[in-house]
C-alpha atoms as a PDB file:
ATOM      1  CA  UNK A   1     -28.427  16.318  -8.050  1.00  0.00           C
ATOM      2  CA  UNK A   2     -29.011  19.932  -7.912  1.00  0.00           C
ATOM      3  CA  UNK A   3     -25.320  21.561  -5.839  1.00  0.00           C
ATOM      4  CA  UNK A   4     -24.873  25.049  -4.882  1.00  0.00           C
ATOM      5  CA  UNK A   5     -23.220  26.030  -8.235  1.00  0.00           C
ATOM      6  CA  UNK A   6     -26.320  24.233 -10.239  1.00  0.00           C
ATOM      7  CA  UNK A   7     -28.677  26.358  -7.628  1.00  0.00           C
ATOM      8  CA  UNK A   8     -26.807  29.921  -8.318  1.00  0.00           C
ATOM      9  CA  UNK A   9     -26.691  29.195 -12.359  1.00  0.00           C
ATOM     10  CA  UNK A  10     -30.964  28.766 -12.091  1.00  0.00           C
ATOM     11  CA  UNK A  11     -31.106  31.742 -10.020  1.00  0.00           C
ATOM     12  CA  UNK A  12     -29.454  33.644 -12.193  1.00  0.00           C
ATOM     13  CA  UNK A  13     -31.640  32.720 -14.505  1.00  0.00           C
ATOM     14  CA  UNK A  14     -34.303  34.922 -13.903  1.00  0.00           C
ATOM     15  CA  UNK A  15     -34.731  37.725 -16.246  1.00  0.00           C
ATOM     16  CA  UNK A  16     -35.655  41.092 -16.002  1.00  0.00           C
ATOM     17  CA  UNK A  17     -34.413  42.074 -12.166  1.00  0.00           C
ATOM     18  CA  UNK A  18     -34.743  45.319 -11.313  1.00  0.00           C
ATOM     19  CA  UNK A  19     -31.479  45.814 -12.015  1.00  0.00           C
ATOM     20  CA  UNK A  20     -31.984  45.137 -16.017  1.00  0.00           C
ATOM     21  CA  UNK A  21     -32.300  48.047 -17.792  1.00  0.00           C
ATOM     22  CA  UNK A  22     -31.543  46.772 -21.048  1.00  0.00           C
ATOM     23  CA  UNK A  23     -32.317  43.232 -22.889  1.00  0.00           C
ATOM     24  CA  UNK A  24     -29.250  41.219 -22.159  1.00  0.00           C
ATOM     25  CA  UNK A  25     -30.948  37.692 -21.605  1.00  0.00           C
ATOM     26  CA  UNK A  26     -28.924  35.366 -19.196  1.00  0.00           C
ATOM     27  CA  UNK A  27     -27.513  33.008 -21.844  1.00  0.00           C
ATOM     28  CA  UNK A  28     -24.654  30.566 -20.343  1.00  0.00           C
ATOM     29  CA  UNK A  29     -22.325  32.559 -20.712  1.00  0.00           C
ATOM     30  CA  UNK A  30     -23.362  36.063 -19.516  1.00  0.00           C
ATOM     31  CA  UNK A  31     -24.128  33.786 -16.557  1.00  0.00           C
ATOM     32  CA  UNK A  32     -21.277  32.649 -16.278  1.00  0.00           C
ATOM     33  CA  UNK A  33     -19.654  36.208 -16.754  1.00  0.00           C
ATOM     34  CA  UNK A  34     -22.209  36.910 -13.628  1.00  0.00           C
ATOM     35  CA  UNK A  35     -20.624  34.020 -11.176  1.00  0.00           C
ATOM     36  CA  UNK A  36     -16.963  34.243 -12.560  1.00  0.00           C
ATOM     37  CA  UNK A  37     -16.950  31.166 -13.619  1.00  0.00           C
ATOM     38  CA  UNK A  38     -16.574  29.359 -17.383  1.00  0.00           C
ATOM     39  CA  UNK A  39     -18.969  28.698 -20.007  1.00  0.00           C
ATOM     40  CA  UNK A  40     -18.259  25.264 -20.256  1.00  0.00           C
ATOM     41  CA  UNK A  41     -18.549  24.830 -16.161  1.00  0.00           C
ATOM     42  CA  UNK A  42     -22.191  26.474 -16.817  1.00  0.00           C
ATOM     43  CA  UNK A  43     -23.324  24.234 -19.504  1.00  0.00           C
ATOM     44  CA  UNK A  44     -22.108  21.046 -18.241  1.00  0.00           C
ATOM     45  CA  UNK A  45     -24.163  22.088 -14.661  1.00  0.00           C
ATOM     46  CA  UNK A  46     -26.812  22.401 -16.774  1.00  0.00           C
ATOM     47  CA  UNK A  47     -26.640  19.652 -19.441  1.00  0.00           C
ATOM     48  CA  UNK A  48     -28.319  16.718 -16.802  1.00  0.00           C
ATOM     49  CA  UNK A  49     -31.370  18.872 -16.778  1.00  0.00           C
ATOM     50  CA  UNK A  50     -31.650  19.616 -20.057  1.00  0.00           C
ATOM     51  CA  UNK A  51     -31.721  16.265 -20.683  1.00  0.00           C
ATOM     52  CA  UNK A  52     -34.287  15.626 -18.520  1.00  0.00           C
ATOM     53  CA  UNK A  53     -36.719  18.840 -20.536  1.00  0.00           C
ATOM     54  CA  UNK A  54     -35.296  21.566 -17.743  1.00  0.00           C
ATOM     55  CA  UNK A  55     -35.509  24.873 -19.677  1.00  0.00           C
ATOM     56  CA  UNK A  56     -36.761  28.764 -19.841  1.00  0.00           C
ATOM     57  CA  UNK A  57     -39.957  29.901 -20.537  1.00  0.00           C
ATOM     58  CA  UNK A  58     -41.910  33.001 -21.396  1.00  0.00           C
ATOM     59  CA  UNK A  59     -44.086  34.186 -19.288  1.00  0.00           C
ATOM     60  CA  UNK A  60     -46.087  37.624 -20.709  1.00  0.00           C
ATOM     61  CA  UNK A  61     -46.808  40.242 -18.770  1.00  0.00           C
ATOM     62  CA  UNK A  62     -50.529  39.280 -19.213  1.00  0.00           C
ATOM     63  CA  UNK A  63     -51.317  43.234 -18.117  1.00  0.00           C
ATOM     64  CA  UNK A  64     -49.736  44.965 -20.835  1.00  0.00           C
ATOM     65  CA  UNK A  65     -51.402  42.544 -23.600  1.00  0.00           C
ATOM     66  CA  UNK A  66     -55.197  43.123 -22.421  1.00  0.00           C
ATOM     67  CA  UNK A  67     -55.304  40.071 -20.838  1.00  0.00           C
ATOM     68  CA  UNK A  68     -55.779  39.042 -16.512  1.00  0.00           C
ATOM     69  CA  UNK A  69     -54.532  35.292 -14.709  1.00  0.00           C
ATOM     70  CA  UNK A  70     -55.793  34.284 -11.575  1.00  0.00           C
ATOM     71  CA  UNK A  71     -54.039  31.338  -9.847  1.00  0.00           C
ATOM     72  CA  UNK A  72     -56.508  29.028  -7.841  1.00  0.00           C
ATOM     73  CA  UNK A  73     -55.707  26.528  -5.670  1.00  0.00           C
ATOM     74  CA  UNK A  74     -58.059  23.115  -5.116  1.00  0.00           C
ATOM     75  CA  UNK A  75     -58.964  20.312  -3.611  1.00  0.00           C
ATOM     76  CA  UNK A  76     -60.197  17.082  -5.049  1.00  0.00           C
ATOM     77  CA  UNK A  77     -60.206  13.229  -4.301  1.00  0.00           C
ATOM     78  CA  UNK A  78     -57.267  11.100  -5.814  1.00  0.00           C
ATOM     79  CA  UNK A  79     -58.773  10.072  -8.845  1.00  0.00           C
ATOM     80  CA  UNK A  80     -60.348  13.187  -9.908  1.00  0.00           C
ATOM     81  CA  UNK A  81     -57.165  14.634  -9.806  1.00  0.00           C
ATOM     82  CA  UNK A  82     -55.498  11.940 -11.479  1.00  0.00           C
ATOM     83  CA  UNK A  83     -58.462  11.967 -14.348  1.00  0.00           C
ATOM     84  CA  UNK A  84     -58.151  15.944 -14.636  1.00  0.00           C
ATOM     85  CA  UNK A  85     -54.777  16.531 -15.024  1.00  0.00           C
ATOM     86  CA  UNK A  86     -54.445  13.457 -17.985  1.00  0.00           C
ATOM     87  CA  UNK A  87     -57.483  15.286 -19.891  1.00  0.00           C
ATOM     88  CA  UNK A  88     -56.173  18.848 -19.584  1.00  0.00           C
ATOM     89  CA  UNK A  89     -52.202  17.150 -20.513  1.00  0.00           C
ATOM     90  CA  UNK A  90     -53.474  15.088 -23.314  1.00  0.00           C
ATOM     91  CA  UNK A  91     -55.842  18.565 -24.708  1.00  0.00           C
ATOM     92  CA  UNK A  92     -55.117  21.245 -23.361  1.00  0.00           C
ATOM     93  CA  UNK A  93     -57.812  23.988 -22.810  1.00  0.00           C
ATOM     94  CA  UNK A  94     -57.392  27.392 -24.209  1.00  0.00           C
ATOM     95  CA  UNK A  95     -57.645  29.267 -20.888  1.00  0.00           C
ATOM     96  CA  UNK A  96     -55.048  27.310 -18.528  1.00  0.00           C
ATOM     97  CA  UNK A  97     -51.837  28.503 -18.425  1.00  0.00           C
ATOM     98  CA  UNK A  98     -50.645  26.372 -16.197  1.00  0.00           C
ATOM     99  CA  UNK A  99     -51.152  23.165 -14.033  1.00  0.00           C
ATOM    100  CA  UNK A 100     -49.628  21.292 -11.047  1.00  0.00           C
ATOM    101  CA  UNK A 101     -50.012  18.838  -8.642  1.00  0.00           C
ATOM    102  CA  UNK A 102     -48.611  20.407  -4.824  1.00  0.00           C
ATOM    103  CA  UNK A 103     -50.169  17.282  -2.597  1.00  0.00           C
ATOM    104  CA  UNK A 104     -50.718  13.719  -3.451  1.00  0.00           C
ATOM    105  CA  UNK A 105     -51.912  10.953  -1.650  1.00  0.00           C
ATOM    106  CA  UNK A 106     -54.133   8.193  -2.786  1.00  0.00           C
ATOM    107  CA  UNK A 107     -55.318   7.956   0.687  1.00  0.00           C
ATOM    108  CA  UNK A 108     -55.447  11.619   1.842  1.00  0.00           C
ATOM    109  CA  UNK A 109     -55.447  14.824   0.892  1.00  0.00           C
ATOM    110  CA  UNK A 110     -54.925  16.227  -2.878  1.00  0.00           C
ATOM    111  CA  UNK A 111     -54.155  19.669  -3.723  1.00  0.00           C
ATOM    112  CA  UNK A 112     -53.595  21.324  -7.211  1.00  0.00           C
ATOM    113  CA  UNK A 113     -52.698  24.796  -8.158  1.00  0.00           C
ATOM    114  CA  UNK A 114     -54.216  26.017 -11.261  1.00  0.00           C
ATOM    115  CA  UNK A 115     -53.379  29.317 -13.512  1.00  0.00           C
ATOM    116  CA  UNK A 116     -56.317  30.607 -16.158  1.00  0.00           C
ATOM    117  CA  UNK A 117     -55.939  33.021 -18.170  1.00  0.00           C
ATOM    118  CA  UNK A 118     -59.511  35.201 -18.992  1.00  0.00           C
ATOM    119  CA  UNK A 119     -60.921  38.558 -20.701  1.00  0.00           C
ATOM    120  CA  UNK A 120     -63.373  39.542 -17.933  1.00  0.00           C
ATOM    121  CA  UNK A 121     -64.980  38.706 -15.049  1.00  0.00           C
ATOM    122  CA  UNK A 122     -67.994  37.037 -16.803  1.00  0.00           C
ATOM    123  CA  UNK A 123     -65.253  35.041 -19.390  1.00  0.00           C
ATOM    124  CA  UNK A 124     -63.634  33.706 -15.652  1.00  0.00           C
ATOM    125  CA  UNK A 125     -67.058  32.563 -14.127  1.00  0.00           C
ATOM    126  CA  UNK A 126     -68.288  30.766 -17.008  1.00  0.00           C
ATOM    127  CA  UNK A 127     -64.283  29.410 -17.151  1.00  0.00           C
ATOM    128  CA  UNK A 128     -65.012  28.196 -13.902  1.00  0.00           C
ATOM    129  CA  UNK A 129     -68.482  26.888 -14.085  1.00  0.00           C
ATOM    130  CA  UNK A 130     -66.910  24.413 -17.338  1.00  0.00           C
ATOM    131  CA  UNK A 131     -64.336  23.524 -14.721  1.00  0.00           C
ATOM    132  CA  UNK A 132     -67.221  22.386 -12.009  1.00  0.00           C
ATOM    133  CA  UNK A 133     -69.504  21.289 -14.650  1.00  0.00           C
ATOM    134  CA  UNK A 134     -66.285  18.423 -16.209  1.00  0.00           C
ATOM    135  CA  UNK A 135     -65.180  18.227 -12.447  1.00  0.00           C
ATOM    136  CA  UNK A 136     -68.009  18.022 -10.031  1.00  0.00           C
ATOM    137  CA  UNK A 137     -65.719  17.087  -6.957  1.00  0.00           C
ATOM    138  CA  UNK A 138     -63.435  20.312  -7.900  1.00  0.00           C
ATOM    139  CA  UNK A 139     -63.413  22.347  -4.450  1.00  0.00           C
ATOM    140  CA  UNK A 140     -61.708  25.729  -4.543  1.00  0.00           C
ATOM    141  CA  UNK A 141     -59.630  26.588  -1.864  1.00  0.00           C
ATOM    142  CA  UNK A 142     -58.783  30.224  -0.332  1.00  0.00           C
ATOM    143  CA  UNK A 143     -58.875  33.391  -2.218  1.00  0.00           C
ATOM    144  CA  UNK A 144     -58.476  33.964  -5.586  1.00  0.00           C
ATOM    145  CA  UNK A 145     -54.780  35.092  -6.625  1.00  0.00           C
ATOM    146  CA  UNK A 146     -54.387  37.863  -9.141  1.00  0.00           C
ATOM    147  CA  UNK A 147     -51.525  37.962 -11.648  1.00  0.00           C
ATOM    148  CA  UNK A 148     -50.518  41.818 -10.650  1.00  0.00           C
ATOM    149  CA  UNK A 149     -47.592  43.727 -11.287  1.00  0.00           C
ATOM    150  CA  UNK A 150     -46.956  47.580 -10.855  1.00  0.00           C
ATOM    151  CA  UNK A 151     -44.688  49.449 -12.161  1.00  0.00           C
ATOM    152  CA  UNK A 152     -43.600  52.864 -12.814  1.00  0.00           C
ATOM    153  CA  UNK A 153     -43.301  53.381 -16.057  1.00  0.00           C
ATOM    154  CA  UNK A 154     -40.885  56.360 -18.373  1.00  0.00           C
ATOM    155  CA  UNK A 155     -43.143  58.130 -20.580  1.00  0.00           C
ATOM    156  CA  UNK A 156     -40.638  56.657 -23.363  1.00  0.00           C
ATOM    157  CA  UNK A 157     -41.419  53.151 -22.586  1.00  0.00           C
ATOM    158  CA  UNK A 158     -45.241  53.727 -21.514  1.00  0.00           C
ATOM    159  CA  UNK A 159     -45.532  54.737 -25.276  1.00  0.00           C
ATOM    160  CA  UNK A 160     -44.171  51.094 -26.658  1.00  0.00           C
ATOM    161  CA  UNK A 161     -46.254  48.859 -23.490  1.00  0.00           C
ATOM    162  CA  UNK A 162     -49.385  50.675 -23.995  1.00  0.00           C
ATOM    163  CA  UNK A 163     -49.223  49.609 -28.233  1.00  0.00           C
ATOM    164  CA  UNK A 164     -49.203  46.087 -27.043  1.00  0.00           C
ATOM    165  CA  UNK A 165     -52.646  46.075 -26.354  1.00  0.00           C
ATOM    166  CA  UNK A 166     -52.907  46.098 -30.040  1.00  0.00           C
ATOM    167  CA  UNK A 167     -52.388  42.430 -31.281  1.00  0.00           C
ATOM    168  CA  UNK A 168     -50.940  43.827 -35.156  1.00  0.00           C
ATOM    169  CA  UNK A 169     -48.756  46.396 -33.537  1.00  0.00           C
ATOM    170  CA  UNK A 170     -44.532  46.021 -33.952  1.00  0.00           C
ATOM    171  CA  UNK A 171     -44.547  46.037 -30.236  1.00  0.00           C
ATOM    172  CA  UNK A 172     -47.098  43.207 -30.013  1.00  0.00           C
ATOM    173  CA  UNK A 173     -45.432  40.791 -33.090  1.00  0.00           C
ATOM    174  CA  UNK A 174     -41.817  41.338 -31.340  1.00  0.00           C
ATOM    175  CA  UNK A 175     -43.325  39.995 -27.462  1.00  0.00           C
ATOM    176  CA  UNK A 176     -44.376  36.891 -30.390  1.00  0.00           C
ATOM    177  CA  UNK A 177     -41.188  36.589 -31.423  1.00  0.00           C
ATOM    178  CA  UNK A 178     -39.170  36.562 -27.950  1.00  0.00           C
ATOM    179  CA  UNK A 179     -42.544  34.407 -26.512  1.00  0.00           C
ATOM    180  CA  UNK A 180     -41.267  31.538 -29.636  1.00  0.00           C
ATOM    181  CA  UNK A 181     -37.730  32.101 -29.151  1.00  0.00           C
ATOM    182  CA  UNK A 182     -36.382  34.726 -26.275  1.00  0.00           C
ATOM    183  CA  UNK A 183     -32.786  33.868 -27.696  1.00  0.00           C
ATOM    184  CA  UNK A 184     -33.238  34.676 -31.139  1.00  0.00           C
ATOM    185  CA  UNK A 185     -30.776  37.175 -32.952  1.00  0.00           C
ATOM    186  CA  UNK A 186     -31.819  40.467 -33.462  1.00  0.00           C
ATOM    187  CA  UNK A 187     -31.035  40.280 -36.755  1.00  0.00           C
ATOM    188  CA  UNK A 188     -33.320  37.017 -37.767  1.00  0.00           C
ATOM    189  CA  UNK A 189     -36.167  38.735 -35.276  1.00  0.00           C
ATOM    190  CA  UNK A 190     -35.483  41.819 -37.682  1.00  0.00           C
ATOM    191  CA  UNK A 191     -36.068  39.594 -40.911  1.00  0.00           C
ATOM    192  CA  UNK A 192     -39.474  37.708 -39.190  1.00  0.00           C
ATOM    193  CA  UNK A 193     -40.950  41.225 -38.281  1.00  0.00           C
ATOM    194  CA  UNK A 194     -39.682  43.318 -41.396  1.00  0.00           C
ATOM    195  CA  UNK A 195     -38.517  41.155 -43.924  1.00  0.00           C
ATOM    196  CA  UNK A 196     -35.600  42.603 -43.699  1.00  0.00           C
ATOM    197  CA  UNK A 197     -32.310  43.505 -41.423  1.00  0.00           C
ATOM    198  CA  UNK A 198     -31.186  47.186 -41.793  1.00  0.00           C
ATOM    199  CA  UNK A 199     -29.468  49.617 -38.845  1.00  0.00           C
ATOM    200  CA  UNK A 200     -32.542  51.432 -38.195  1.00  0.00           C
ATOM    201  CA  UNK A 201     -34.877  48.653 -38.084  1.00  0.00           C
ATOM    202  CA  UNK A 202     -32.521  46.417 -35.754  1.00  0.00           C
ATOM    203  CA  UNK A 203     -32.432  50.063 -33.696  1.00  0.00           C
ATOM    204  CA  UNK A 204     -36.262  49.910 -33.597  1.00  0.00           C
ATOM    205  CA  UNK A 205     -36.323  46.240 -32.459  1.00  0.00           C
ATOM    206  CA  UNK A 206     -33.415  46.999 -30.055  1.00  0.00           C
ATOM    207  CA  UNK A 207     -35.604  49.544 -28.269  1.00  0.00           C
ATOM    208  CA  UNK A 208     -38.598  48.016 -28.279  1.00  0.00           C
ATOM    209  CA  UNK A 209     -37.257  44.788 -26.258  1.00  0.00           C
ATOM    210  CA  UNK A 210     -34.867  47.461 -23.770  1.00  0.00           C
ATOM    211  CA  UNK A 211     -38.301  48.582 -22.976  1.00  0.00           C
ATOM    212  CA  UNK A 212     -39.580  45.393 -21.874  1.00  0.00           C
ATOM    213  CA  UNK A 213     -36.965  44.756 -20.133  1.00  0.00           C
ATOM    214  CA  UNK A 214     -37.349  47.653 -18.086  1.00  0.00           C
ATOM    215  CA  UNK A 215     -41.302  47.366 -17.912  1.00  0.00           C
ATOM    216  CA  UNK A 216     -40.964  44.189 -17.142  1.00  0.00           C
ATOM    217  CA  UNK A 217     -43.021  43.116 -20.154  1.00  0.00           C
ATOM    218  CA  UNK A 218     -42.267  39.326 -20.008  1.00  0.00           C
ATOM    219  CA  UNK A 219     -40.547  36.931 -17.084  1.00  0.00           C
ATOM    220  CA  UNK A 220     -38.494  34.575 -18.024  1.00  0.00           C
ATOM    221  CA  UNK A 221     -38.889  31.544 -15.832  1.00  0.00           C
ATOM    222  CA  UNK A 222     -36.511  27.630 -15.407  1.00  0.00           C
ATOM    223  CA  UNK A 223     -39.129  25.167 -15.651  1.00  0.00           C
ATOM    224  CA  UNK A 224     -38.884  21.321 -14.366  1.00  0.00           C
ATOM    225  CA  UNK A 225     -40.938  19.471 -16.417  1.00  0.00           C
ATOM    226  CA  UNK A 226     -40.294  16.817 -13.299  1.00  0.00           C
ATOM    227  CA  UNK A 227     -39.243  16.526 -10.178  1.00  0.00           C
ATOM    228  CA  UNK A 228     -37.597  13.307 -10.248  1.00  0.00           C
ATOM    229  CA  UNK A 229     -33.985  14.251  -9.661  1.00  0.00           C
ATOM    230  CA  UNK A 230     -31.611  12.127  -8.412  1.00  0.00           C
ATOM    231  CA  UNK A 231     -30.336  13.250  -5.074  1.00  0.00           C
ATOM    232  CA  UNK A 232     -32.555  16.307  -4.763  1.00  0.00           C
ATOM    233  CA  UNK A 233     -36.254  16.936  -4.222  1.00  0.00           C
ATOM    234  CA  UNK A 234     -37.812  19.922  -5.825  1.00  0.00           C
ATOM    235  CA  UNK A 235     -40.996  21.224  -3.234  1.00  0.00           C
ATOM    236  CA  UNK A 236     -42.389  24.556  -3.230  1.00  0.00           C
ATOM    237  CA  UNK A 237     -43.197  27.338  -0.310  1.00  0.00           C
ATOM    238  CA  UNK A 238     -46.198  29.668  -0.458  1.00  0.00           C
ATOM    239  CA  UNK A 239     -46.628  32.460   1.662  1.00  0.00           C
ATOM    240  CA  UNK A 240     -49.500  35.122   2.363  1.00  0.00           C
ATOM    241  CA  UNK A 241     -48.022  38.653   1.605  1.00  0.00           C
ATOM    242  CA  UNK A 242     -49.657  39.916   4.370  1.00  0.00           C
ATOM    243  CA  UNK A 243     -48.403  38.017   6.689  1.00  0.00           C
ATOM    244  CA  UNK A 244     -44.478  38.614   5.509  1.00  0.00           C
ATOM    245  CA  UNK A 245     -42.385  41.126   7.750  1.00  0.00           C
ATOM    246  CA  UNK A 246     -41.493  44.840   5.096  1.00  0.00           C
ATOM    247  CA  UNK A 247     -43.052  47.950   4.239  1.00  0.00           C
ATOM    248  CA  UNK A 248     -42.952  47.119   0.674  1.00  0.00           C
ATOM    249  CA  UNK A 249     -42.956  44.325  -1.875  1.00  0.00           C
ATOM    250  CA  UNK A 250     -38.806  44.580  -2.423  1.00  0.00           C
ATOM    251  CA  UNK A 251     -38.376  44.385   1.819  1.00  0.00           C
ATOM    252  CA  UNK A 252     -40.703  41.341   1.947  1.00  0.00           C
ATOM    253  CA  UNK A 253     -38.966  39.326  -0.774  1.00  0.00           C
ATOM    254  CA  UNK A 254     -35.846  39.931   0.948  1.00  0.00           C
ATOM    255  CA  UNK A 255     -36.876  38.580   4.148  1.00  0.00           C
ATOM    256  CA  UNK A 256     -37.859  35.392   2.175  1.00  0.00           C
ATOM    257  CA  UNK A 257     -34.947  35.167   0.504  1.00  0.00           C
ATOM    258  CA  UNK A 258     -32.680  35.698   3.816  1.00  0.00           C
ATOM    259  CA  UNK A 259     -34.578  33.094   5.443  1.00  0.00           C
ATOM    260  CA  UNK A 260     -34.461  30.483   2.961  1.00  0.00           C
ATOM    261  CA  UNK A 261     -30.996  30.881   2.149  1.00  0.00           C
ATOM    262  CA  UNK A 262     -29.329  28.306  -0.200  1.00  0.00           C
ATOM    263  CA  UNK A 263     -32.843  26.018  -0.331  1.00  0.00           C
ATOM    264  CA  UNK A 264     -34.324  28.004  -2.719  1.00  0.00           C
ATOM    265  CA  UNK A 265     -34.184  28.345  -6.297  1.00  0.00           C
ATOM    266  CA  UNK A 266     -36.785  30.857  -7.772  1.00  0.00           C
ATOM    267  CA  UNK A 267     -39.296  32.964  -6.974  1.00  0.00           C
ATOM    268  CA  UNK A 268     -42.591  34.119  -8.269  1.00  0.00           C
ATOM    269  CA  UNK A 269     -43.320  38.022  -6.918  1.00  0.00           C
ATOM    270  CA  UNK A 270     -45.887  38.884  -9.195  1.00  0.00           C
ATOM    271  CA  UNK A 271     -49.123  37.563  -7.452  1.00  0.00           C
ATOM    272  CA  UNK A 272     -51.459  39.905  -5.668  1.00  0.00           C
ATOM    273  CA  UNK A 273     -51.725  37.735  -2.411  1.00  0.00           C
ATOM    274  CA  UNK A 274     -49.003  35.572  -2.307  1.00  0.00           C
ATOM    275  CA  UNK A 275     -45.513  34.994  -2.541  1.00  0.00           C
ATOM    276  CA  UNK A 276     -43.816  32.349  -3.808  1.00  0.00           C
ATOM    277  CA  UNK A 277     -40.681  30.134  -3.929  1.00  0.00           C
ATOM    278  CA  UNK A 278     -39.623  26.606  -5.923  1.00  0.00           C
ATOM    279  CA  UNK A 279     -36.938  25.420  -3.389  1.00  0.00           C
ATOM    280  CA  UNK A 280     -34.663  22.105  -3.147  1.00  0.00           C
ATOM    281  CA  UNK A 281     -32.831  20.125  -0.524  1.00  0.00           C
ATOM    282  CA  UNK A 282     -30.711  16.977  -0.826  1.00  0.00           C
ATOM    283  CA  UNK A 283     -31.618  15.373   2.638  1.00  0.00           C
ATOM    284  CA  UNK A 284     -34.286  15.578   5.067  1.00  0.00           C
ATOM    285  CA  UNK A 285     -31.738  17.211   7.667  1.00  0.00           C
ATOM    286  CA  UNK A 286     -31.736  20.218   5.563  1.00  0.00           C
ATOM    287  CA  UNK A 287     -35.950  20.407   5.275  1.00  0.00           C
ATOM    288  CA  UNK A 288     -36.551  20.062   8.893  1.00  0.00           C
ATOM    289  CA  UNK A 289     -33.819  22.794   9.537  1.00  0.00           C
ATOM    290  CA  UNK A 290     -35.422  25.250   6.490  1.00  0.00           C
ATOM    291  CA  UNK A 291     -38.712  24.419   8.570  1.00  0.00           C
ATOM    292  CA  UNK A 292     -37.501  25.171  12.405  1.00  0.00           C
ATOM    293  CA  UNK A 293     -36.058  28.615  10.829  1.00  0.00           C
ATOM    294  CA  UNK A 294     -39.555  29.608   9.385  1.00  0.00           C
ATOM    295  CA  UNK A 295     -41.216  28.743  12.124  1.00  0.00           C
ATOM    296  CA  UNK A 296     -38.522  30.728  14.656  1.00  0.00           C
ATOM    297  CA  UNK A 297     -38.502  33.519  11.993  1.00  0.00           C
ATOM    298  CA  UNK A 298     -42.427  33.649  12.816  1.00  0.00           C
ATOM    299  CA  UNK A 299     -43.944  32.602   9.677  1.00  0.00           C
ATOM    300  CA  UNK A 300     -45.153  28.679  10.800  1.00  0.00           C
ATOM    301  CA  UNK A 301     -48.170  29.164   8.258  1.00  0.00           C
ATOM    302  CA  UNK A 302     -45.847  29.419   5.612  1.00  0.00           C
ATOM    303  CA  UNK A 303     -47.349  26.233   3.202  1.00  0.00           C
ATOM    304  CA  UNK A 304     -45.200  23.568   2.085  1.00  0.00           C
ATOM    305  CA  UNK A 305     -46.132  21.426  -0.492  1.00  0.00           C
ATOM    306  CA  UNK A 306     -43.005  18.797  -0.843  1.00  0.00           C
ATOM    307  CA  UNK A 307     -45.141  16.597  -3.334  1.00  0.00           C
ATOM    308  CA  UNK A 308     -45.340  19.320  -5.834  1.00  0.00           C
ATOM    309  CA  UNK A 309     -45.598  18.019  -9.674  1.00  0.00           C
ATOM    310  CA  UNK A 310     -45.439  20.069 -12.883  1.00  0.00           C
ATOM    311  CA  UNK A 311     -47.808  19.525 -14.731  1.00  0.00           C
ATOM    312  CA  UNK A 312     -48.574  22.285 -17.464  1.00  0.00           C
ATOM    313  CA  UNK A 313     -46.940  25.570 -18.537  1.00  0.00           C
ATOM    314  CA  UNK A 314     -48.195  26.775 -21.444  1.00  0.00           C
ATOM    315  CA  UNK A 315     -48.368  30.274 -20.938  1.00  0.00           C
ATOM    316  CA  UNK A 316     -50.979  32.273 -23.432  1.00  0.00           C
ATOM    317  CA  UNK A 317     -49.891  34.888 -25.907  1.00  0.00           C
ATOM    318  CA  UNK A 318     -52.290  36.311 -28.491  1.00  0.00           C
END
């Protein structure tokens, strides 16, 4: 069961914040430096869902490596879905990043959420047109979702992001080495990249991943691989951006998060259209109440998927 101290350990979690200006990675116990509480307390929260495959994963900033994501959403019959997602699970294709299931009914209506990963335009419609040709009964749903993220960036760090777009650059080989292993030493990253461990070259290294911190050059992101918890269900929320109260992107995630309050565990901001949250609850009193709020709060076109399933993150680094 997922309890309010489990819940602020996962949202702590999520590296860089705006407030990280250097790479300090939320390891148990910086978090548990963060919530005043002990290391042990932290890893024992945490030690059920490990068990059960619940970990962090590296999401690049897909941007900053000459790459571009959309996330699609679709519709399909029951057993299309169930055939699709055992092909891509069992062989995974190149270009999907990731895969889940947000509505399932044998009876009714099946929705997925899909993230792929493409060059160009041209790369994504022939990406697509595999998809229809494998999955005839495949039907898109809504608008297309861009992976988009802006940021102002210090002349000093635009210098080290804009050398990732070369794949045999020292910038490029140390997002490879944080994508494998985000918790490695600097000083075994500094013998994988150089050979070697010296001052200046764990300096070098050192800078490099304080810049992507503050560039934002990877997310780090908790990943169920299930939602089968005892005592808690795992569903997620998805909201149009347009449709959220602020005048900018940092007023209208705030107004998410003060509306969901403790139900929610994570958040994904970096979507062009959408906004959107992985949330919990441990009874059905405390959905129908997260429910009445939105829908007092205005936003009763908010979409809830409570059947959501993970089925694929794999996210694509080159």
């Amino acid at each position: 069961m997922i309890n309010e101290l489990t819940r602020d350990i996962i949202r702590a979690m999520k590296f860089p914040t705006d407030e990280d200006k250097a790479f300090r990675l939320p390891s148990d116990l910086r978090i548990a430096e963060k919530l005043g509480t002990s290391f042990f307390i932290v890893r024992n929260s945490l030690e059920p869902l490990r068990r059960m495959g619940f970990g962090l994963t590296v999401v690049p900033n897909y941007t900053y490596i000459g790459l571009k994501k959309v996330k699609l959403h679709f519709e399909a019959d029951y057993q299309t879905i169930k055939s699709m997602t055992k092909q891509i699970r069992d062989e995974l294709p190149y270009y999907i990043d990731e895969l889940s299931i947000l509505s399932s009914d044998p009876l009714g209506r099946n929705i997925g959420g899909i993230g792929i990963v493409y060059i160009d335009e041209d790369d994504l419609n022939k990406i697509l047109e595999n998809l229809m040709i494998n999955y005839p009964k495949l039907n898109f749903l809504g608008q297309r979702d861009y992976f988009q993220f802006n940021i102002n960036l210090d002349p000093d760090d635009k210098k080290i992001i804009d050398n990732l777009l070369i794949p045999s650059s020292i910038e490029r080989i140390i997002l490879r080495e944080v994508y494998k292993n985000p918790f490695k030493h600097i000083k075994d990253m500094s013998r994988s990249v150089f050979s070697r461990y010296t001052s200046d070259t764990y300096r070098r290294i050192k800078r490099i991943l304080d810049a992507f911190t503050r560039a934002k050059g990877f997310f780090l992101e908790p990943y169920f691989p299930t939602t089968n918890l005892e005592g808690s269900t795992i569903f997620v929320i998805v909201l149009d951006k347009k449709f959220i109260k602020g005048n900018d992107e940092k007023e209208k995630l705030n107004q998410m998060k003060r509306i969901l309050g403790k139900n929610y565990l994570f958040y994904r901001e970096y979507y062009s259209n959408s906004l959107s949250f992985l949330c919990y609850y441990n009874n059905r009193k405390e959905l129908i109440e997260l429910k009445t709020r939105m829908i007092d709060e205005g936003y009763d076109k908010a979409m809830i998927f409570e059947d959501f399933q993970p089925i694929v993150l794999n996210p694509r680094i080159v």
